[in-house]
C-alpha atoms as a PDB file:
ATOM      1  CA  UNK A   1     -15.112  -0.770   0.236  1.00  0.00           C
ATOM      2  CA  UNK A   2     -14.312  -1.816   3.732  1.00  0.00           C
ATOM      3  CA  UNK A   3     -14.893  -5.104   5.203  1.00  0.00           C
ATOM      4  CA  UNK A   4     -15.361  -5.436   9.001  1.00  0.00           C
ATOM      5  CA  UNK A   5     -15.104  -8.790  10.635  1.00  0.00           C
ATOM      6  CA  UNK A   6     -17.011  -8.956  14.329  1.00  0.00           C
ATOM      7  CA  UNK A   7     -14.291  -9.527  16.500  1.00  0.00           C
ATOM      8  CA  UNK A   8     -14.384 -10.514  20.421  1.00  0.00           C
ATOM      9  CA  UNK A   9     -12.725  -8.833  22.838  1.00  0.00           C
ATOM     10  CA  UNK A  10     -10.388 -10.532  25.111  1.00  0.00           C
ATOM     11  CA  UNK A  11      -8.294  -8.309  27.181  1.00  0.00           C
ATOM     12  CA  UNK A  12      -9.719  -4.294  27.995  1.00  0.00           C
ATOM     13  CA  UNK A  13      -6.191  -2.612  29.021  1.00  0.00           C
ATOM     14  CA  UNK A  14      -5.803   0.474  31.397  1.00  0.00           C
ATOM     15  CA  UNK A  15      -4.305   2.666  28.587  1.00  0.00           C
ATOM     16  CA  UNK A  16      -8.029   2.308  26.337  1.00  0.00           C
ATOM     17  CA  UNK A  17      -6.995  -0.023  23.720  1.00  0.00           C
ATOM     18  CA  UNK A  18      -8.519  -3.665  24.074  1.00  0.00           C
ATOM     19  CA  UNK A  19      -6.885  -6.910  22.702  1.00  0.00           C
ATOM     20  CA  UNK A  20      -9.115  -8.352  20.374  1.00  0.00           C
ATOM     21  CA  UNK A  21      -9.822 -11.831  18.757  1.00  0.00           C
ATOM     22  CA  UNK A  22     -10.777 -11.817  14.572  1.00  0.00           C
ATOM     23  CA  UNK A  23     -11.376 -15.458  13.608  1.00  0.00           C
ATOM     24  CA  UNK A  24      -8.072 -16.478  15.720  1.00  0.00           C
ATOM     25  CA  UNK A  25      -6.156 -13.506  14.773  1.00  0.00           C
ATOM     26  CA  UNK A  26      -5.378 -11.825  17.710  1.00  0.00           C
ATOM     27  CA  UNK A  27      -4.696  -8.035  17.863  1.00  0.00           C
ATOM     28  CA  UNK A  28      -4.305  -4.451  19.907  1.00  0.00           C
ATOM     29  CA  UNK A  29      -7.034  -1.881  19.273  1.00  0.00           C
ATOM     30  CA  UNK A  30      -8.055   1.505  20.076  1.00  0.00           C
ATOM     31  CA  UNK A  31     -11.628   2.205  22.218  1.00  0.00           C
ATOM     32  CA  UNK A  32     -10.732   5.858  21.953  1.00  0.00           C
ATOM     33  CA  UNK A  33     -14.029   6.044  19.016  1.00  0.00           C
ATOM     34  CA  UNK A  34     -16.612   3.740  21.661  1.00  0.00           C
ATOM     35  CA  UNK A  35     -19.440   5.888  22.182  1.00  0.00           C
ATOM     36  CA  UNK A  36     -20.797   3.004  24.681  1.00  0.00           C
ATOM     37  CA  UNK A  37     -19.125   0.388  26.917  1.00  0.00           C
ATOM     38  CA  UNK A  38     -16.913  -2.075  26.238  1.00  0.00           C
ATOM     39  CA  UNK A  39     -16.459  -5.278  28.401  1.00  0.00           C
ATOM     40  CA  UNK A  40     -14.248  -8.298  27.983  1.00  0.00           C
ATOM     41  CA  UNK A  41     -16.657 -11.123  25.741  1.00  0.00           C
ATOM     42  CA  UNK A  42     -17.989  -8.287  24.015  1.00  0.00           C
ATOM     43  CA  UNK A  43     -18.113  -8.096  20.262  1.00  0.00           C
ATOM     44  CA  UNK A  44     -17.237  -5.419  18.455  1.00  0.00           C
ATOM     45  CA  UNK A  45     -16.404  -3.965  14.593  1.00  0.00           C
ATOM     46  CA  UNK A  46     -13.111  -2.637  14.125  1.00  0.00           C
ATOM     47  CA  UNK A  47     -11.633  -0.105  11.680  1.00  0.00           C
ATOM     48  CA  UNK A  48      -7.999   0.625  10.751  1.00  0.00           C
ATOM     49  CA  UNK A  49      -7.123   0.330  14.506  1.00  0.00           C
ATOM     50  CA  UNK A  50     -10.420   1.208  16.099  1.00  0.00           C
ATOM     51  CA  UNK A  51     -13.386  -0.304  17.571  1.00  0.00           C
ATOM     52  CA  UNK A  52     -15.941   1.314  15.923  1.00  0.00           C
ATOM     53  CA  UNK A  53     -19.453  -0.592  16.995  1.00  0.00           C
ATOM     54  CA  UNK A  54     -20.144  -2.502  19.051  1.00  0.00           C
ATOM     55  CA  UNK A  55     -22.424  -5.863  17.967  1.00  0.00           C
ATOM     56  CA  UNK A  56     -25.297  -8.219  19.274  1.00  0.00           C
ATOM     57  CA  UNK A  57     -23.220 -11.340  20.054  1.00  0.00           C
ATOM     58  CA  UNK A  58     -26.336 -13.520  18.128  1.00  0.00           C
ATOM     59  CA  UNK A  59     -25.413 -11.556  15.362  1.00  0.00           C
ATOM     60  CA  UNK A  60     -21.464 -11.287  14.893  1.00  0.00           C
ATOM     61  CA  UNK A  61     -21.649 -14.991  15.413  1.00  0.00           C
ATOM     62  CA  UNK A  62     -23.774 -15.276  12.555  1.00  0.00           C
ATOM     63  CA  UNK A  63     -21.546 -13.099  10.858  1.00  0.00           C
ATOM     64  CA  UNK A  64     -18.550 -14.947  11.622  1.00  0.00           C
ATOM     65  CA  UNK A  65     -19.711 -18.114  10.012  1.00  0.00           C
ATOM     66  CA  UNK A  66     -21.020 -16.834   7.110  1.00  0.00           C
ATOM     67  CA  UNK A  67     -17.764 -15.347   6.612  1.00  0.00           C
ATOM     68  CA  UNK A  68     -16.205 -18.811   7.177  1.00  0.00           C
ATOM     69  CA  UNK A  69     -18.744 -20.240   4.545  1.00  0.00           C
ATOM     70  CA  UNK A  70     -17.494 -18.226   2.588  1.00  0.00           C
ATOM     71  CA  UNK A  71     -13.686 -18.076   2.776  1.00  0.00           C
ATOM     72  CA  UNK A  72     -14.324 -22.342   2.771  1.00  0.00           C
ATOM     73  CA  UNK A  73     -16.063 -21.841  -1.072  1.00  0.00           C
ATOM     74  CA  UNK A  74     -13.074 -19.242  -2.080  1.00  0.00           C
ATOM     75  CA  UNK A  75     -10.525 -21.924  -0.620  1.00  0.00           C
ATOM     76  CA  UNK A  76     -12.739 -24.545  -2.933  1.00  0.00           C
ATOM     77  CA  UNK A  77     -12.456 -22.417  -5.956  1.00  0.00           C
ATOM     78  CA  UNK A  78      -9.224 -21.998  -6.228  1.00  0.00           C
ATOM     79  CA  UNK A  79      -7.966 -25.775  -5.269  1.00  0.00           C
ATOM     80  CA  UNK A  80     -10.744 -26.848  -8.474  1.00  0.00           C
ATOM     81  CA  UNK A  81      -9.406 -23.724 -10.810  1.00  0.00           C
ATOM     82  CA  UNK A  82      -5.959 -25.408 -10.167  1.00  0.00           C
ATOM     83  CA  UNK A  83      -6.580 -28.512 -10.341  1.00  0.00           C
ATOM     84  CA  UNK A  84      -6.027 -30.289  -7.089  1.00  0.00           C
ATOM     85  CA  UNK A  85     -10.369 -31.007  -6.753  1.00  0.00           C
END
């Protein structure tokens, strides 16, 4: 299974990669797959290097906080299964 995080685009470069923004994680991708234009604020899936799709801004921040939500109830889970909660 593959897991995609909407990530913003920060940077477009001359050579068709973009520098992109997942959750603070910032990183070099490919455009070479973009069947549409892509502009700096723009959101955008990625797989193993590649922007694949590019996303509603509404929606990938939606996305973004439910992953948040849910990386805060993992981070919760383990601190109680260990004992620290």
């Amino acid at each position: 299974m593959c897991l995609a995080i909407p990530s913003r685009v920060t940077e477009i470069k001359d050579d068709g990669t973009a520098v992109v923004d997942t959750m603070g994680v910032k990183r070099k991708v490919s455009l070479e797959l973009m069947q549409e234009e892509v502009r700096e604020g723009d959101y955008v899936l990625i797989h193993v290097g590649f922007a694949i799709q590019r996303l509603d801004e509404e929606e990938a921040i939606k996305t973004i906080e439910l992953f948040k939500e849910i990386m805060e109830d993992e981070l919760l889970e383990e601190v109680e299964k260990d004992g620290g909660g």
